[in-house]
N, C-alpha and C. Protein backbone atom coordinates (compact mmCIF):
# COMPACT_ATOMS: atom_id res chain seq x y z
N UNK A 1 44.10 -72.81 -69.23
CA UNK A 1 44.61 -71.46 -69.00
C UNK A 1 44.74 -71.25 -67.49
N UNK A 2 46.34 -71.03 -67.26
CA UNK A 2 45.99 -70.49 -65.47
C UNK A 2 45.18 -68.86 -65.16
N UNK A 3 45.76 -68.91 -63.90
CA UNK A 3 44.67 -67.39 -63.39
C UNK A 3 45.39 -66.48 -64.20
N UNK A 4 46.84 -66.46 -64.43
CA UNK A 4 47.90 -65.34 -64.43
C UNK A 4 47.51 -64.88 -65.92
N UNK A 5 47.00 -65.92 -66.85
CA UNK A 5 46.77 -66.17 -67.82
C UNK A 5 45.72 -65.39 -68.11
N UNK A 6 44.64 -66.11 -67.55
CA UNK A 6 43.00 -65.33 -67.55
C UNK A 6 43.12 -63.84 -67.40
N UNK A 7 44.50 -63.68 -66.46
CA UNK A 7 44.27 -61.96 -65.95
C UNK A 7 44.74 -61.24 -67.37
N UNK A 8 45.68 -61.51 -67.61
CA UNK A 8 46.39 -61.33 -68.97
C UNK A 8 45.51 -61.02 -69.88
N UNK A 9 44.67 -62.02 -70.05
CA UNK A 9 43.28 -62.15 -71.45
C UNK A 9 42.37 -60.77 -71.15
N UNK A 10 42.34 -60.73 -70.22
CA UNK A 10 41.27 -59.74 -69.36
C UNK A 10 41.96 -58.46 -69.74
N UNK A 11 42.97 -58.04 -69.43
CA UNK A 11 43.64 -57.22 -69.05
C UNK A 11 44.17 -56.62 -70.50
N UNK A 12 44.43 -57.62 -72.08
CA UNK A 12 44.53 -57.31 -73.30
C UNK A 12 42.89 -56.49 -73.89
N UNK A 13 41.78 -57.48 -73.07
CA UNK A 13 40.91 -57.19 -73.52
C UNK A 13 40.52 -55.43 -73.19
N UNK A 14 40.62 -55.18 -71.86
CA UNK A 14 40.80 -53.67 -71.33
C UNK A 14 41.73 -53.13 -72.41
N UNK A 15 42.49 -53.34 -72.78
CA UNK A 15 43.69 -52.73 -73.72
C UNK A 15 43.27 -52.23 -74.73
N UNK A 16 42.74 -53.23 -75.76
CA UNK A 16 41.73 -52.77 -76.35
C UNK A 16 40.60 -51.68 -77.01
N UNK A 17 40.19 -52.10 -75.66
CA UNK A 17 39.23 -50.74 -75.65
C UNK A 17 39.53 -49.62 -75.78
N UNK A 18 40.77 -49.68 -74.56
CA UNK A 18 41.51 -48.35 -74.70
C UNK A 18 42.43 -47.92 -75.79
N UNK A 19 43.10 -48.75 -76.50
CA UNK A 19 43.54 -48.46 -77.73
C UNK A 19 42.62 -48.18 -79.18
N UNK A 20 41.59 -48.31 -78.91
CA UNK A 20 40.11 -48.02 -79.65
C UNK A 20 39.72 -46.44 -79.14
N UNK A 21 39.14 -46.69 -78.29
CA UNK A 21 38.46 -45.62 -77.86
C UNK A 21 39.10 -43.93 -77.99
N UNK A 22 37.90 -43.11 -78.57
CA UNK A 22 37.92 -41.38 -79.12
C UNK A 22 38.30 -41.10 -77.16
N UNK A 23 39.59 -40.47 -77.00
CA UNK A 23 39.82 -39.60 -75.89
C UNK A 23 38.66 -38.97 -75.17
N UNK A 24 37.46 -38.68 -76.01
CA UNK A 24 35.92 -37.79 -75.56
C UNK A 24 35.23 -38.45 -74.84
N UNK A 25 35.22 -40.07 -75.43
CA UNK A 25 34.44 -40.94 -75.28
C UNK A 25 34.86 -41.71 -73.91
N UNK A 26 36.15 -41.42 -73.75
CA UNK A 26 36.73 -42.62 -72.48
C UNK A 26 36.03 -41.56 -71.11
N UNK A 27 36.44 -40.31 -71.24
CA UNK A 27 35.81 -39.46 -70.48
C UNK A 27 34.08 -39.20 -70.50
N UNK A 28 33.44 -39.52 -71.10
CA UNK A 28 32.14 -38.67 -71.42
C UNK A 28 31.33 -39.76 -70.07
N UNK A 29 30.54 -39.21 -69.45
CA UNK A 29 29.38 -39.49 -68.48
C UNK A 29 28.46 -40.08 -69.65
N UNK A 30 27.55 -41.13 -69.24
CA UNK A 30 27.21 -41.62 -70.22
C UNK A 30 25.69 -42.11 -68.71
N UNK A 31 24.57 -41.53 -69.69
CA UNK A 31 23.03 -41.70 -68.51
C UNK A 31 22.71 -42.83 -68.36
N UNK A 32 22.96 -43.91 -69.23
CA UNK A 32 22.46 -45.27 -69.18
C UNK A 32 23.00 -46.03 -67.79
N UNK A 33 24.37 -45.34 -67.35
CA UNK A 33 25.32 -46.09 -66.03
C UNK A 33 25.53 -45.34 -65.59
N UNK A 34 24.12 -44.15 -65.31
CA UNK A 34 24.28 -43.11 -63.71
C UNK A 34 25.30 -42.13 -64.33
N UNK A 35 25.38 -41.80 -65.35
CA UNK A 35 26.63 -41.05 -65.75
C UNK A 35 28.22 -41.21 -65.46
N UNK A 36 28.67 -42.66 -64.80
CA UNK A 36 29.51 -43.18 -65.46
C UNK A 36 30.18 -42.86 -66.44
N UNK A 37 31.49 -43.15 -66.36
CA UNK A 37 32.69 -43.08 -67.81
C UNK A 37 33.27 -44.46 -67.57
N UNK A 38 33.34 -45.01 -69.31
CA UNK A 38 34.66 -45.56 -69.85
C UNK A 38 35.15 -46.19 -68.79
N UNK A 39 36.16 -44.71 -68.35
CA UNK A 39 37.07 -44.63 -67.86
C UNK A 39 37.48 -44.76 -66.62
N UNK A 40 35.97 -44.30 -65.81
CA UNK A 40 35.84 -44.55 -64.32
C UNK A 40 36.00 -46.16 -64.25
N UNK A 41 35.42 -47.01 -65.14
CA UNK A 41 35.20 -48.76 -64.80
C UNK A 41 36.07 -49.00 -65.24
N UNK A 42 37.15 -48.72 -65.88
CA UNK A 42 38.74 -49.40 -66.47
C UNK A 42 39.15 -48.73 -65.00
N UNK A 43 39.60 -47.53 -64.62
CA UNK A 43 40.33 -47.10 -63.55
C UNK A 43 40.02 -48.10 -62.12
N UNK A 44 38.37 -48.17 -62.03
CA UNK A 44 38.06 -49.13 -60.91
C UNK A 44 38.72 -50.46 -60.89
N UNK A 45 38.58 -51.02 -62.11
CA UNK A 45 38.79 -52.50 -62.63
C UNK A 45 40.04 -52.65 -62.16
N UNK A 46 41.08 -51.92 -63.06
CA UNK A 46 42.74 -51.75 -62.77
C UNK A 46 42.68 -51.54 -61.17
N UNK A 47 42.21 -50.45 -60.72
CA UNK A 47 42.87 -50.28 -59.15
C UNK A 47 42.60 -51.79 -58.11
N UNK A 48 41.73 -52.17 -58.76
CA UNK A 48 41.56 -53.69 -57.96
C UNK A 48 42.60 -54.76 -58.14
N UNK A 49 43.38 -54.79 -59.69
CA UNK A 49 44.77 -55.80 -59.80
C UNK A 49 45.77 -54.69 -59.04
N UNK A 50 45.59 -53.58 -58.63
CA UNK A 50 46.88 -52.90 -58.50
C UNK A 50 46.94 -53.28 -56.55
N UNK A 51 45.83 -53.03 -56.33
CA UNK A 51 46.01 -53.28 -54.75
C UNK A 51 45.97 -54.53 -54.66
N UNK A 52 45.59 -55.28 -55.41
CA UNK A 52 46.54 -57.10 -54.51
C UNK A 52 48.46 -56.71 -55.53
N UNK A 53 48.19 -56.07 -56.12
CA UNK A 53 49.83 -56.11 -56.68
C UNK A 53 50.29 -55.27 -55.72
N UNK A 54 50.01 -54.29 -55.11
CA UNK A 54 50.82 -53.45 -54.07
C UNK A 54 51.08 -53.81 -52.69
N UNK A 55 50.11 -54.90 -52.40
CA UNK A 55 49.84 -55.39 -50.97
C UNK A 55 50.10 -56.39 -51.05
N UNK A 56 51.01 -57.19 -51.65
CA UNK A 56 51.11 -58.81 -52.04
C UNK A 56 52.39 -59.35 -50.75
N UNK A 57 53.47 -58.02 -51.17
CA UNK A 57 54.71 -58.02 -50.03
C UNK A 57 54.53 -57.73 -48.80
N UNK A 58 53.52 -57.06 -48.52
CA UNK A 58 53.32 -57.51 -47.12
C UNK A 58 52.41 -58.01 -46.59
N UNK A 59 51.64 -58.82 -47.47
CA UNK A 59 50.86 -60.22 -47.48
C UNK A 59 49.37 -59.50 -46.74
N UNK A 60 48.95 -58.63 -47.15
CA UNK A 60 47.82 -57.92 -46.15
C UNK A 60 46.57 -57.12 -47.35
N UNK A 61 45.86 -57.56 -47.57
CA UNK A 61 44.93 -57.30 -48.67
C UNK A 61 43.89 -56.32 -48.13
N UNK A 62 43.39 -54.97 -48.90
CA UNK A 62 42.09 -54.44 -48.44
C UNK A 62 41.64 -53.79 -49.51
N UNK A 63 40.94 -54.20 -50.62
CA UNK A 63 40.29 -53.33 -51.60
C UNK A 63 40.03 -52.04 -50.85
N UNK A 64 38.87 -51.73 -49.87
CA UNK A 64 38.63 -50.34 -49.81
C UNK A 64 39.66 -49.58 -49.53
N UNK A 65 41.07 -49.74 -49.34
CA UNK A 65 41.75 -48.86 -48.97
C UNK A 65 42.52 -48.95 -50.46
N UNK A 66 42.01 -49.26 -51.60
CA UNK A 66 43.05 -48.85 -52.68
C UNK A 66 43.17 -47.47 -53.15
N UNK A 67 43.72 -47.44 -53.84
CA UNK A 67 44.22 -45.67 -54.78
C UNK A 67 42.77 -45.60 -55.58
N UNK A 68 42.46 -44.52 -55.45
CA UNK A 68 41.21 -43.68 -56.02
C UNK A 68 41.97 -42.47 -56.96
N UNK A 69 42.95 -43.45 -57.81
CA UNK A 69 43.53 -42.22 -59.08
C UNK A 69 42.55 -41.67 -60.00
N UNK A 70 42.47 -40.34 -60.04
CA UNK A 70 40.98 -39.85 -61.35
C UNK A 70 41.92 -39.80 -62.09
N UNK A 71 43.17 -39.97 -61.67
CA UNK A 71 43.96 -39.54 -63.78
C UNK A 71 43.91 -40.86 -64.67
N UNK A 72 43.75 -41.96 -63.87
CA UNK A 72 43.56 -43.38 -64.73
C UNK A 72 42.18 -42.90 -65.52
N UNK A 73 41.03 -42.67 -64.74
CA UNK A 73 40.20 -42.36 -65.39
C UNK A 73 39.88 -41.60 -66.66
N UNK A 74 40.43 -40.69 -66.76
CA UNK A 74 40.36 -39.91 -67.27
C UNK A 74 42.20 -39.55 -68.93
N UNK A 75 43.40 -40.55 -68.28
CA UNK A 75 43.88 -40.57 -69.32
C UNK A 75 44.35 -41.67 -70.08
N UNK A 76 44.08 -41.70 -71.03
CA UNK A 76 44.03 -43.27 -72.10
C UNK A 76 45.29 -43.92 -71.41
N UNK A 77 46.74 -43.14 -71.71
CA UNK A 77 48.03 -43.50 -71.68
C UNK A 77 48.84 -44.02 -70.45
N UNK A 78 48.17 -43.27 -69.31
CA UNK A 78 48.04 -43.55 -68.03
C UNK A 78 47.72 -44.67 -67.75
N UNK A 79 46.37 -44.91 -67.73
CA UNK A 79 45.81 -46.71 -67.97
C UNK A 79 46.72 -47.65 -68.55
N UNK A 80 47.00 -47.67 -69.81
CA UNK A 80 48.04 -48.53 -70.89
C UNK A 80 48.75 -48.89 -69.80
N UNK A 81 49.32 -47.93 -69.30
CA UNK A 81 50.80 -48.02 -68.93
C UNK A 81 50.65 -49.11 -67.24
N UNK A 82 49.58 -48.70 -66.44
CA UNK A 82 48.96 -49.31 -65.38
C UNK A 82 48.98 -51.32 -66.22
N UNK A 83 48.39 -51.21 -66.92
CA UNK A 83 47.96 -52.68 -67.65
C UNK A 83 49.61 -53.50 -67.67
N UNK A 84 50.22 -52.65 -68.21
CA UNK A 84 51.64 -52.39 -68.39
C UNK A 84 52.28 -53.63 -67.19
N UNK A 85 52.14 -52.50 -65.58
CA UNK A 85 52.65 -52.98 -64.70
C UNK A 85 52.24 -54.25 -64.02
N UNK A 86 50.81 -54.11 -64.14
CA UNK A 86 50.01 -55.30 -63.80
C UNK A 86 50.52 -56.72 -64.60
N UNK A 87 51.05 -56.45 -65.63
CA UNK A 87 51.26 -57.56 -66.62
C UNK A 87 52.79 -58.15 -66.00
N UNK A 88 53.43 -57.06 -65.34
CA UNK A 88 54.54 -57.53 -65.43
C UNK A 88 54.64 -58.39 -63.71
N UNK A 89 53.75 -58.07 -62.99
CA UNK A 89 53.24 -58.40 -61.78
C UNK A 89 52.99 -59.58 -61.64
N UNK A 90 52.29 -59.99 -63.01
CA UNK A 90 51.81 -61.58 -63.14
C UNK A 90 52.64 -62.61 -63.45
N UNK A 91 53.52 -61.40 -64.09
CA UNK A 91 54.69 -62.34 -64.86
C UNK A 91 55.80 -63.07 -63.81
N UNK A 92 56.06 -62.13 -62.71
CA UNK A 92 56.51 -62.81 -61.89
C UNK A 92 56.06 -63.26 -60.36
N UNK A 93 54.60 -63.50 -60.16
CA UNK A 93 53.92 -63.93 -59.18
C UNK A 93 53.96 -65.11 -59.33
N UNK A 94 54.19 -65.27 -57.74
CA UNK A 94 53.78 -66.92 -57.27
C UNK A 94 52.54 -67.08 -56.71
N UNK A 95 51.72 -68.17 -57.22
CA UNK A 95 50.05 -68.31 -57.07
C UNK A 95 49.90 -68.42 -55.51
N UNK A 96 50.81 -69.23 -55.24
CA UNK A 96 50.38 -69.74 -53.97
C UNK A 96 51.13 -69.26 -52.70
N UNK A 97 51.29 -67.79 -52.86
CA UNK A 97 51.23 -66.56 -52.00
C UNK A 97 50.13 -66.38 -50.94
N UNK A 98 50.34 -66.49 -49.49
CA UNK A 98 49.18 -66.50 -48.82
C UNK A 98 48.92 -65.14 -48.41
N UNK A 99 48.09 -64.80 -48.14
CA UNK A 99 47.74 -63.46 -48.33
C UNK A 99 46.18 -63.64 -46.88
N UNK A 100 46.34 -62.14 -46.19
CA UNK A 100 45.48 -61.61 -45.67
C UNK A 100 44.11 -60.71 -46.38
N UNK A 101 42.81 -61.42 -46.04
CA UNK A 101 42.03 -60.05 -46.71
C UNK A 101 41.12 -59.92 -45.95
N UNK A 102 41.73 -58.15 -45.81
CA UNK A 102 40.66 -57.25 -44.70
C UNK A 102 39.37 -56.89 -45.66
N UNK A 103 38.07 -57.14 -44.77
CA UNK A 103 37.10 -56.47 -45.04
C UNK A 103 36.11 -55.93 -44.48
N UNK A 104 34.88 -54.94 -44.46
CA UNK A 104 34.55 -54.44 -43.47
C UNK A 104 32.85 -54.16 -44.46
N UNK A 105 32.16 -55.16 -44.07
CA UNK A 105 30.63 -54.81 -44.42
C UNK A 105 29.78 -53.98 -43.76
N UNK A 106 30.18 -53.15 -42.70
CA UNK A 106 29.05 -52.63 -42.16
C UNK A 106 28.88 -50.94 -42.19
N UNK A 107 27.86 -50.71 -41.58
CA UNK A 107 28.01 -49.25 -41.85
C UNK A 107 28.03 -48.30 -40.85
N UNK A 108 28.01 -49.42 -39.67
CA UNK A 108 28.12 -48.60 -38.01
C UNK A 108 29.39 -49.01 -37.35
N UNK A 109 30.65 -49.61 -37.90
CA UNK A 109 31.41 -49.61 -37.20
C UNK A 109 32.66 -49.78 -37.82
N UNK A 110 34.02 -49.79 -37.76
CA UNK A 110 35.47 -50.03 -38.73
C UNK A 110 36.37 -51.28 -38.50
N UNK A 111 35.29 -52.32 -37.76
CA UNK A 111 36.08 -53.59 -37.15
C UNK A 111 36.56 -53.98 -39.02
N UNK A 112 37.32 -54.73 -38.78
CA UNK A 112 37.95 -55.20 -40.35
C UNK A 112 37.62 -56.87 -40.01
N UNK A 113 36.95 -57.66 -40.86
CA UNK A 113 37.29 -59.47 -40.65
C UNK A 113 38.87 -59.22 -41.00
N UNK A 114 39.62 -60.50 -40.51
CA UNK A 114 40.41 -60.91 -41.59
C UNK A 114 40.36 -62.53 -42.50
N UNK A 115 40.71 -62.26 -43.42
CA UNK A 115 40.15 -64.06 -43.75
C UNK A 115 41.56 -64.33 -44.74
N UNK A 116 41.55 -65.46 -44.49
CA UNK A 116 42.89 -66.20 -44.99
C UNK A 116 42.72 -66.50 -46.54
N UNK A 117 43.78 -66.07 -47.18
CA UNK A 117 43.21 -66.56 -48.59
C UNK A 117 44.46 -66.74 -49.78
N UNK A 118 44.77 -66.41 -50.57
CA UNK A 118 46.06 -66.50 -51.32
C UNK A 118 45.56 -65.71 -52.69
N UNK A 119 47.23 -65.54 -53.13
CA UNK A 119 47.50 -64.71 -54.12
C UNK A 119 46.58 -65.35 -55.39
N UNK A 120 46.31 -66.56 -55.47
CA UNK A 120 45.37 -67.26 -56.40
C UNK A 120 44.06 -67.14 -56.36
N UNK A 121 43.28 -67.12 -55.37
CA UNK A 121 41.95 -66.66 -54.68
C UNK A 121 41.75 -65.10 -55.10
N UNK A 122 42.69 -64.46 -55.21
CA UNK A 122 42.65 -63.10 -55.39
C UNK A 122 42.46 -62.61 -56.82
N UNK A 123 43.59 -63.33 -57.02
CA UNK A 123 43.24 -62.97 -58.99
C UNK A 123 41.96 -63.83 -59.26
N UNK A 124 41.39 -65.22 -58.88
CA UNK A 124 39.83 -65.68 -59.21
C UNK A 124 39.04 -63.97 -59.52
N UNK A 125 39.13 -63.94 -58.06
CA UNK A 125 38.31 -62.60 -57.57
C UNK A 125 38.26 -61.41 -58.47
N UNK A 126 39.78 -61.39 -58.46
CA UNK A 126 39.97 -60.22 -60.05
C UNK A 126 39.13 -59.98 -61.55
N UNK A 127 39.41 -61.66 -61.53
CA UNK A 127 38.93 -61.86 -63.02
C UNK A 127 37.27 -61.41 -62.97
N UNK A 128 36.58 -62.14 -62.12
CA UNK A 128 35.30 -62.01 -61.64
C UNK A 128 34.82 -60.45 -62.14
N UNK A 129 35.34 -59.40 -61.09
CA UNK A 129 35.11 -58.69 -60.55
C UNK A 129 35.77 -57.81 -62.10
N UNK A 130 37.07 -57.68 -62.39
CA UNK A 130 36.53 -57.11 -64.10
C UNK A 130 35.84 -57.68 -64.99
N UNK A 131 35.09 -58.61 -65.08
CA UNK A 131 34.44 -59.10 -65.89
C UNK A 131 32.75 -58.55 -65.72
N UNK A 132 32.57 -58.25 -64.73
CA UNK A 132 31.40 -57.76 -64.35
C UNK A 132 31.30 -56.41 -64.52
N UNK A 133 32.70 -55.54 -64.12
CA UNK A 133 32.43 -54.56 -65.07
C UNK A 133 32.64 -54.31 -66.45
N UNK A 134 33.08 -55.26 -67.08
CA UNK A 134 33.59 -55.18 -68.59
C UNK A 134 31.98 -55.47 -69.23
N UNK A 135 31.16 -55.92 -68.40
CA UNK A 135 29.40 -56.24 -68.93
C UNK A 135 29.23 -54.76 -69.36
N UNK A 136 29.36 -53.73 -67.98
CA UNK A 136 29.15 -52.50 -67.83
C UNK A 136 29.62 -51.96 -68.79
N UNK A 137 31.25 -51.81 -69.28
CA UNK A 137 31.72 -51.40 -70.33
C UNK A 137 31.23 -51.32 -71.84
N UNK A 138 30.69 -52.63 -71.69
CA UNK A 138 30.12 -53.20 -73.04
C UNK A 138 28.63 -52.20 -73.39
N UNK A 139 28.22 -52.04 -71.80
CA UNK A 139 26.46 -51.32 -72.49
C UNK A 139 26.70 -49.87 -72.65
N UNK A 140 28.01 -49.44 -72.28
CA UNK A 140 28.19 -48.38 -72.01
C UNK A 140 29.04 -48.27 -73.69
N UNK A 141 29.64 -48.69 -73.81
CA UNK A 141 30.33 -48.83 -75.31
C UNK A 141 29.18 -48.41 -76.55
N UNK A 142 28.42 -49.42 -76.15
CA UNK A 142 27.10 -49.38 -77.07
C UNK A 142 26.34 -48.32 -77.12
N UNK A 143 26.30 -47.47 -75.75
CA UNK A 143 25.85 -46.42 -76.38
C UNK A 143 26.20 -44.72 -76.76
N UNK A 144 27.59 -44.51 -76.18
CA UNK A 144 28.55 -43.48 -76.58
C UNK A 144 29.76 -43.94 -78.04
N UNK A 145 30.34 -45.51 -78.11
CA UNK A 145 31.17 -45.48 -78.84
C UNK A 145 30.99 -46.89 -79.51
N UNK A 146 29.99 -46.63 -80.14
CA UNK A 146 29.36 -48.23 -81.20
C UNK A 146 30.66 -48.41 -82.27
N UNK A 147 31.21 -47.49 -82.42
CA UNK A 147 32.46 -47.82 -83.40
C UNK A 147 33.45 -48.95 -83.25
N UNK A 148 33.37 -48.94 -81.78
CA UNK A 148 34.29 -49.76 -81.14
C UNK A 148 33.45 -51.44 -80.70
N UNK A 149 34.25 -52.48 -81.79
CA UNK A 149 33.82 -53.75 -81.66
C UNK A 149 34.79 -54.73 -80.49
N UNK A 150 33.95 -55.00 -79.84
CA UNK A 150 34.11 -55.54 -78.64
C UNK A 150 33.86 -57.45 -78.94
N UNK A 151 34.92 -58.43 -78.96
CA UNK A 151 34.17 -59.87 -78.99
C UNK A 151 32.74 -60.26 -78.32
N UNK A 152 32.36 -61.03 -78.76
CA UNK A 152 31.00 -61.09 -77.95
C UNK A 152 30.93 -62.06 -76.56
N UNK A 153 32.29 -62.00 -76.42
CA UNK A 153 32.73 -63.17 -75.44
C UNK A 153 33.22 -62.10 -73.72
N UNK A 154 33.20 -60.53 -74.19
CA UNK A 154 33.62 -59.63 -73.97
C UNK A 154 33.01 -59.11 -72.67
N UNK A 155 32.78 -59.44 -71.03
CA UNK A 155 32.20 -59.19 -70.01
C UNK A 155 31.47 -60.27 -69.69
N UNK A 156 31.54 -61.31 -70.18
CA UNK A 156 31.05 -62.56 -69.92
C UNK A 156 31.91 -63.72 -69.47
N UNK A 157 31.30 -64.62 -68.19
CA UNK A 157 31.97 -65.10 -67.62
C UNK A 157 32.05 -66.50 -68.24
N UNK A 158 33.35 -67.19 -68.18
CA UNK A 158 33.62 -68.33 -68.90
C UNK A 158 32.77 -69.49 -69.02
N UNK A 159 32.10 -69.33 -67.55
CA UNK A 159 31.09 -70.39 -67.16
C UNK A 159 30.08 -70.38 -68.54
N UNK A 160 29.23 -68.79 -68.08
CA UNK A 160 28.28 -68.53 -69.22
C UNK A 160 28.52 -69.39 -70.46
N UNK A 161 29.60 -68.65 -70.94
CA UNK A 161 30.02 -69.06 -72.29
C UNK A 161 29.72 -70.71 -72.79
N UNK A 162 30.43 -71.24 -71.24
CA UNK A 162 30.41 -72.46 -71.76
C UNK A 162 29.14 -73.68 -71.61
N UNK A 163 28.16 -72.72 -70.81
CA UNK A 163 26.44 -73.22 -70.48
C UNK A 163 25.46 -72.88 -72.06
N UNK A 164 26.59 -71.43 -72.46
CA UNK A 164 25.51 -71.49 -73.90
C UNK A 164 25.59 -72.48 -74.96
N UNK A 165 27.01 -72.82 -74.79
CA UNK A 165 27.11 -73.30 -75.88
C UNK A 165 26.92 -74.78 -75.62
N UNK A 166 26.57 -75.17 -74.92
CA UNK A 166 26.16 -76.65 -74.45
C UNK A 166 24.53 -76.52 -74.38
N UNK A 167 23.78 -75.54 -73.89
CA UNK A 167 22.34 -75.55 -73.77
C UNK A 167 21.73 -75.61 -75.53
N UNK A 168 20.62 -76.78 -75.29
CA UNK A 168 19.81 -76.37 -76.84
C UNK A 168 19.16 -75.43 -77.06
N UNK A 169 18.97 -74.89 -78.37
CA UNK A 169 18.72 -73.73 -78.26
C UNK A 169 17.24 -73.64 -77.87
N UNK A 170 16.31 -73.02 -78.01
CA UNK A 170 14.95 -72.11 -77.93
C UNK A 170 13.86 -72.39 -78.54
């Protein structure tokens, strides 16, 4: 499976949910994840494929400066439609797009690194980085919207998957 692929899998799997999920539930604060929504970790997740998809043409990458939309959050159809564009993003990306990515770890000053990296490095990163919240999704699922069956393969990283099923068991 390539990356474009993986993002795809990822990105059906978000779909999902959201084509599952009670409108109450995508919104509801939920105490187990700080009062967290749904909807806040799909909106986060998405705004992270959307800013390497928006910043790809002029080859200059910076998560913290992406779109902080609350209406993703907050509307099912909105999202869909985001997954939508992202899909079609992949469809015609070239992997080996080199790309700039600004970042800025500190908390006393706004110098930016820049580090060299590509459009392939980025979606890795993607996948990663919704997958870690799709963990989140999952505990958060479990305890506002148990209705909704999630694979068990569902926020877990491929590696995992493939250490369990090779490790003996217990």
């Amino acid at each position: 499976m390539n990356l474009n692929e993986a993002c795809k899998d990822i990105l059906e799997q978000l779909e999902a949910v959201l084509n599952n999920i009670k409108e109450e539930d995508f919104k509801k604060p939920i105490p187990t994840l700080n009062n967290s929504t749904i909807g806040q970790h799909i909106r986060h997740t998405l705004e992270f494929f959307t800013c390497l998809m928006h910043n790809c043409e002029n080859g200059v990458v910076n998560y913290d400066k992406r779109d902080h939309d609350k209406l993703i959050e907050s509307d099912k159809d909105l999202a869909l439609t985001v997954i939508d564009h992202i899909n079609s993003f992949l469809d015609k990306s070239e992997a080996d797009t080199e790309l700039v990515l600004e970042v800025n770890y500190s908390f006393s000053d706004d110098i930016l690194t820049k580090i060299k990296t590509s459009l392939s490095r980025e979606l890795a990163y993607n996948i990663e980085h919704a997958i870690h919240h799709m963990a989140i999704i999952k505990i958060g699922l479990k305890e506002i919207a148990s209705y909704i069956s999630v694979p068990s393969h569902f926020g877990v990283a491929v590696s995992t998957i493939k250490y369990q099923q090779q490790a003996p068991s217990a």
